[in-house]
C-alpha atoms as a PDB file:
ATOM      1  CA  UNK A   1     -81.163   9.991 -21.220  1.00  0.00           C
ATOM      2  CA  UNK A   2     -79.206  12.311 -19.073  1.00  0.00           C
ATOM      3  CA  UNK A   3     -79.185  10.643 -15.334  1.00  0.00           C
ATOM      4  CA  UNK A   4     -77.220  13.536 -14.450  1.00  0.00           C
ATOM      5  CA  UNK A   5     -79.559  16.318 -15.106  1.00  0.00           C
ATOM      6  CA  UNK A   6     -82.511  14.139 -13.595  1.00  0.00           C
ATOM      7  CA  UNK A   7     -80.619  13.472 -10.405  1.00  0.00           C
ATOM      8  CA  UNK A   8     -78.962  16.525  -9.940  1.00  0.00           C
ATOM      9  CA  UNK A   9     -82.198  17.667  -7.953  1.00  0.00           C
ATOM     10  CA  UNK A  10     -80.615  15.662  -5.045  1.00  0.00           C
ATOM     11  CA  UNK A  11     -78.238  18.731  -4.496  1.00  0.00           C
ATOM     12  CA  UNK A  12     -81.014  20.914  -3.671  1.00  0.00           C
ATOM     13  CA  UNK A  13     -83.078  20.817  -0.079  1.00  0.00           C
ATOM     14  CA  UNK A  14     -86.527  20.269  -0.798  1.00  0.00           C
ATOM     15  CA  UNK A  15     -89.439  19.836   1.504  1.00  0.00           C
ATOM     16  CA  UNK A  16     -90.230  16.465   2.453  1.00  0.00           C
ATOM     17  CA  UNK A  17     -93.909  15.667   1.148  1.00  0.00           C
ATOM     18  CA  UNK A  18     -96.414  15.418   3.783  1.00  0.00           C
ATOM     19  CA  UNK A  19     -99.680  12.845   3.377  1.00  0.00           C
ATOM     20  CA  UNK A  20    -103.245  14.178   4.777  1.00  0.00           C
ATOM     21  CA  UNK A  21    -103.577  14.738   8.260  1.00  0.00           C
ATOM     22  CA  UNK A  22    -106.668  15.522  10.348  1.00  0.00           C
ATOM     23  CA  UNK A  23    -106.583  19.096   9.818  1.00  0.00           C
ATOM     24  CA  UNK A  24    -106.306  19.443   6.382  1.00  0.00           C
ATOM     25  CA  UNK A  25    -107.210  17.064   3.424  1.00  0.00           C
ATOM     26  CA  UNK A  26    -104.790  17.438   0.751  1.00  0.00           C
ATOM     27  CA  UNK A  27    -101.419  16.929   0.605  1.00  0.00           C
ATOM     28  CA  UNK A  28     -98.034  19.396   0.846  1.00  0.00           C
ATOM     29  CA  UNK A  29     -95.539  18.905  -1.452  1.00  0.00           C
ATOM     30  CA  UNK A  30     -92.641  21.019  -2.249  1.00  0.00           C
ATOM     31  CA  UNK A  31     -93.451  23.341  -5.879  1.00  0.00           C
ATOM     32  CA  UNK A  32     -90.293  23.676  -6.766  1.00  0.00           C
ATOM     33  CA  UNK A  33     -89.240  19.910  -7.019  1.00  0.00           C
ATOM     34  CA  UNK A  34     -92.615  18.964  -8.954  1.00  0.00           C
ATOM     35  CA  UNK A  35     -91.502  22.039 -11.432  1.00  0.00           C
ATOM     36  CA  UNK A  36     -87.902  20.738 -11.703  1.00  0.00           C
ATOM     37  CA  UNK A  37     -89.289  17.216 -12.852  1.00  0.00           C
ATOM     38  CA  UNK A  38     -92.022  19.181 -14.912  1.00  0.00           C
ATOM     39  CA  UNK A  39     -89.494  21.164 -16.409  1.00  0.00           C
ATOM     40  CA  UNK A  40     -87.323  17.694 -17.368  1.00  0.00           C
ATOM     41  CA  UNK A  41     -90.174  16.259 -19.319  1.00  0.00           C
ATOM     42  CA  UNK A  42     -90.201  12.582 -20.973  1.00  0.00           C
ATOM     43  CA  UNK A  43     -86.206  12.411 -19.595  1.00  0.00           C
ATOM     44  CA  UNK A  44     -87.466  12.996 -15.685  1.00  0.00           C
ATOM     45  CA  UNK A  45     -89.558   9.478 -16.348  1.00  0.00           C
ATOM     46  CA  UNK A  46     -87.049   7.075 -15.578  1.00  0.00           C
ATOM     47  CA  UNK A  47     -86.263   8.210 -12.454  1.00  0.00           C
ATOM     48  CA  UNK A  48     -89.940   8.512 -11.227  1.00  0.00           C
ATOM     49  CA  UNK A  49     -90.562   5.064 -12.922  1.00  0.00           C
ATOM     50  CA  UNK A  50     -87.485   3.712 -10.872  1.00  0.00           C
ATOM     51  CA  UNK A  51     -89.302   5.443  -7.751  1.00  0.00           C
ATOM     52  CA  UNK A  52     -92.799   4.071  -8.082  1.00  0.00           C
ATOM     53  CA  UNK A  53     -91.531   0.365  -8.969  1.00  0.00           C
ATOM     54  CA  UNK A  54     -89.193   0.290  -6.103  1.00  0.00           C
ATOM     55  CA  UNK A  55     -90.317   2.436  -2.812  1.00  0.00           C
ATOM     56  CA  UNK A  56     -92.407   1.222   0.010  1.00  0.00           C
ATOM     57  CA  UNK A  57     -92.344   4.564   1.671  1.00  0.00           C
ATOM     58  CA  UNK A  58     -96.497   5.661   1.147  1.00  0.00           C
ATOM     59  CA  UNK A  59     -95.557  10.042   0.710  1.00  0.00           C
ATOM     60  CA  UNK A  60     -92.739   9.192  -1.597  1.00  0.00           C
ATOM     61  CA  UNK A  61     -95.160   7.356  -3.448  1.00  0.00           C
ATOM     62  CA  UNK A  62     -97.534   9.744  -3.462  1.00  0.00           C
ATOM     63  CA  UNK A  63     -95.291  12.568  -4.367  1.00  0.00           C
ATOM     64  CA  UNK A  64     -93.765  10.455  -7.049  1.00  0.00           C
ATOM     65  CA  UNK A  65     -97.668  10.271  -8.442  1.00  0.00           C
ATOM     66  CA  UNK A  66     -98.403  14.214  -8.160  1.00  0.00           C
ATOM     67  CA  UNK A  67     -95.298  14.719 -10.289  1.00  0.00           C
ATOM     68  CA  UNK A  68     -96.638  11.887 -12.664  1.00  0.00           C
ATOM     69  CA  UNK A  69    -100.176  13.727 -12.612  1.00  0.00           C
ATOM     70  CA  UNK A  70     -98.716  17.091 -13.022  1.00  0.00           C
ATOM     71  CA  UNK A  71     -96.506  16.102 -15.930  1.00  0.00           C
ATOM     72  CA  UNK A  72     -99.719  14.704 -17.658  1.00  0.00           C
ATOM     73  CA  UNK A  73    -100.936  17.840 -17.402  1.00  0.00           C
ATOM     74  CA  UNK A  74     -98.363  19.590 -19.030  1.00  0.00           C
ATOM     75  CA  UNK A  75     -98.408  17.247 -21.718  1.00  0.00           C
ATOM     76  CA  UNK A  76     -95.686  15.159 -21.493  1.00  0.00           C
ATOM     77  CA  UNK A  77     -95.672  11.868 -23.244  1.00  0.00           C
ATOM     78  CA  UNK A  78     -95.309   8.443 -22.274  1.00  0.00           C
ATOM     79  CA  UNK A  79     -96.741   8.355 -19.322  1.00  0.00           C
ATOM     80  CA  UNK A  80     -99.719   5.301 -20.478  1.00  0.00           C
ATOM     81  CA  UNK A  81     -96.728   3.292 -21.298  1.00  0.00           C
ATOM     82  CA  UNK A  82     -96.117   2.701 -17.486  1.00  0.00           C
ATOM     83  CA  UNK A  83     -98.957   1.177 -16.525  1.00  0.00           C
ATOM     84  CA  UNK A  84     -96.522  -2.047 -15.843  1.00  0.00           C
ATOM     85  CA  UNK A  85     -95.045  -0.279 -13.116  1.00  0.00           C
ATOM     86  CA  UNK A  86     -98.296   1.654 -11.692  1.00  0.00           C
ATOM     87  CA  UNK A  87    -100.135  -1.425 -11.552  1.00  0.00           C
ATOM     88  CA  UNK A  88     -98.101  -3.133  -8.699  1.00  0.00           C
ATOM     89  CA  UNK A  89    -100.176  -0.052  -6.935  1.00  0.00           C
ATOM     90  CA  UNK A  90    -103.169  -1.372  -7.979  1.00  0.00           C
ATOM     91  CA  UNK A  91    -104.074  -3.428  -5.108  1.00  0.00           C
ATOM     92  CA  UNK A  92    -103.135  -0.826  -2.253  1.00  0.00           C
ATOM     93  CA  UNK A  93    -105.602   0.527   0.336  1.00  0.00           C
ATOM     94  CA  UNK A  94    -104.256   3.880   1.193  1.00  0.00           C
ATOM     95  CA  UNK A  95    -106.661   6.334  -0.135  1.00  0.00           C
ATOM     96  CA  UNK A  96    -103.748   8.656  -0.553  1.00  0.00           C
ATOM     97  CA  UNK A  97    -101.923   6.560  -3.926  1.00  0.00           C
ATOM     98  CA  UNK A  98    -105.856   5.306  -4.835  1.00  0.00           C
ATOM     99  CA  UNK A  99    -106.736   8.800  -5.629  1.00  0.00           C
ATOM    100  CA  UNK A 100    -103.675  10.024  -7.381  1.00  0.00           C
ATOM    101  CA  UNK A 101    -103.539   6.574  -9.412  1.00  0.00           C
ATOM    102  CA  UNK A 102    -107.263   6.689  -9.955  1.00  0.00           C
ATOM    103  CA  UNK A 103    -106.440  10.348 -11.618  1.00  0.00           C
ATOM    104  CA  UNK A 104    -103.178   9.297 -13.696  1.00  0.00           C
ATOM    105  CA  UNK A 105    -105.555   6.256 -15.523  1.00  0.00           C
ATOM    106  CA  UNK A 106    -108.437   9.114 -16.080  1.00  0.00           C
ATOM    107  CA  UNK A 107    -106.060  11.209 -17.674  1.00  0.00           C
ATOM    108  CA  UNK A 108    -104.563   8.637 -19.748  1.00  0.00           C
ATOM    109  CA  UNK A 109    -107.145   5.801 -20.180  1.00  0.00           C
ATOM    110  CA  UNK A 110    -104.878   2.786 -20.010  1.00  0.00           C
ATOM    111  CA  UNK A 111    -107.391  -0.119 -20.944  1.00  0.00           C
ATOM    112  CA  UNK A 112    -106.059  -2.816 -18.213  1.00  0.00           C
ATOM    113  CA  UNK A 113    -106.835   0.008 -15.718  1.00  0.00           C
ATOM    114  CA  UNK A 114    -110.260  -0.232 -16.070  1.00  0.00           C
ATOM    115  CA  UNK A 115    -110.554  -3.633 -13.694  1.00  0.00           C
ATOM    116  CA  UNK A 116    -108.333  -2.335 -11.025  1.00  0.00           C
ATOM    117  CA  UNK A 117    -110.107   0.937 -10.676  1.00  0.00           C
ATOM    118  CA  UNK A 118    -113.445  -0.945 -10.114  1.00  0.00           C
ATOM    119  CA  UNK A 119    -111.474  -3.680  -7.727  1.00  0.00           C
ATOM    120  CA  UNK A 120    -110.432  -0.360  -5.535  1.00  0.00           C
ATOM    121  CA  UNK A 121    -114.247   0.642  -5.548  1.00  0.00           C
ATOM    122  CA  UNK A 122    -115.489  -2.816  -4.516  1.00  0.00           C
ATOM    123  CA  UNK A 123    -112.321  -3.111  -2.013  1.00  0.00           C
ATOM    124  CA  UNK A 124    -113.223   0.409  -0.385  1.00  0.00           C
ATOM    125  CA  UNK A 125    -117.043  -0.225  -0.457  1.00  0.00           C
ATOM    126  CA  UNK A 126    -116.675  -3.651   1.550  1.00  0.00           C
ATOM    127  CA  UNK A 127    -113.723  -2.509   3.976  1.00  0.00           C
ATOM    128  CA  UNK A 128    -113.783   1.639   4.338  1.00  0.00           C
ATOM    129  CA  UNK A 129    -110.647   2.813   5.273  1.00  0.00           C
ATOM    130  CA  UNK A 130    -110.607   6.318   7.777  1.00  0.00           C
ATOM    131  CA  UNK A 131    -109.304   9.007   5.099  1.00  0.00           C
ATOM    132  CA  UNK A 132    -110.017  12.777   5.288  1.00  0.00           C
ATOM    133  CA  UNK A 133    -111.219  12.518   2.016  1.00  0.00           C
ATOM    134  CA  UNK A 134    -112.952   9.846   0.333  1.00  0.00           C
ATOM    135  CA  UNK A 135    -111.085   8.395  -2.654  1.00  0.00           C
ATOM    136  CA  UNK A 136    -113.849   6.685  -4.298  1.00  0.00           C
ATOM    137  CA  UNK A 137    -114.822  10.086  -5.409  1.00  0.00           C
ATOM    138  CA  UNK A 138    -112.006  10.209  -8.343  1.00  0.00           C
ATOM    139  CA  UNK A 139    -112.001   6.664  -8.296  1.00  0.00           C
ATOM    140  CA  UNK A 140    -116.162   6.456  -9.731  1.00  0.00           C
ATOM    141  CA  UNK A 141    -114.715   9.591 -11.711  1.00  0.00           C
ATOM    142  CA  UNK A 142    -112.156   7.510 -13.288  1.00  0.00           C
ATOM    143  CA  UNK A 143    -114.564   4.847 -13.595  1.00  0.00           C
ATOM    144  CA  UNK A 144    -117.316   6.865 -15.394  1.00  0.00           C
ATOM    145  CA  UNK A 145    -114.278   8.674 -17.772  1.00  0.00           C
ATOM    146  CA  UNK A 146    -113.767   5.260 -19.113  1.00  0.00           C
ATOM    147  CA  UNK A 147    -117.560   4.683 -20.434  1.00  0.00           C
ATOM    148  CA  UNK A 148    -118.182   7.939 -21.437  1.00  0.00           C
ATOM    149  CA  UNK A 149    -117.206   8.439 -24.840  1.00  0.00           C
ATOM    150  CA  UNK A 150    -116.511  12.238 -24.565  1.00  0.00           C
ATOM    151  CA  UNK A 151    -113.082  10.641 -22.855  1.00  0.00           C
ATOM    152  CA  UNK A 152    -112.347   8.025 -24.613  1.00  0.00           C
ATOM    153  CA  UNK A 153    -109.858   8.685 -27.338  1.00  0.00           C
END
């Protein structure tokens, strides 16, 4: 693995990601970093892995997810193999890292996700958290991708 290609993003300015607010309901991130770390593949995993275990900081989080998602969707591989470090997300409440986590284990159908994403249901159904979007929406989504067998695979 090349740490110096990976990190040699830092030398760029990028827009800082920005979570949600009242006015809008999705969040802002900057294109050209996601397509840097799309463009690095399977060797840009580390360093988002190292991200997602370690930060505290909710929009770097969430960023760090979007990339995740995005690289899914451009096929990169290795991604279920993480579900070690995504699952110290499991038991957040922000709706913001809920939905993009709840998205990641629909894509890639990690078995032990299955429980958390009905915990974050049952959590969100007993205590409802003030969102401009509701998260249980890709939540039940990710829920109902794992028993219908024209996801499984």
């Amino acid at each position: 693995m090349n740490y110096l290609t990976v990190n040699s993003y830092n030398s760029c300015t990028y827009m800082q990601p920005s979570l949600p607010q009242h006015n809008r309901n999705y969040m802002l991130v900057d294109s050209r970093k996601v397509d840097y770390f799309v463009k690095q593949k399977e060797s840009a995993l580390p360093y988002l892995f190292n991200v997602i275990a370690n930060s505290n900081n909710e929009a770097q989080l969430a960023e760090s997810l979007y990339i995740l998602n995005s690289m899914i969707d451009n096929g990169v591989e290795g991604v279920d193999k993480i579900y070690p470090v995504l699952s110290r997300l499991n038991n957040t409440t922000s709706p913001n890292i809920q939905t993009f986590l709840a998205g990641i284990y629909r894509k890639t159908q990690i078995p032990d996700a299955f429980g958390p994403l009905v915990k974050m249901l049952i959590q969100n159904s007993l205590h409802p958290t003030t969102s401009n979007f509701d998260p249980n929406e890709e939540i039940g989504g990710a829920i109902l991708a794992y028993l219908n067998p024209r996801f499984r695979n």
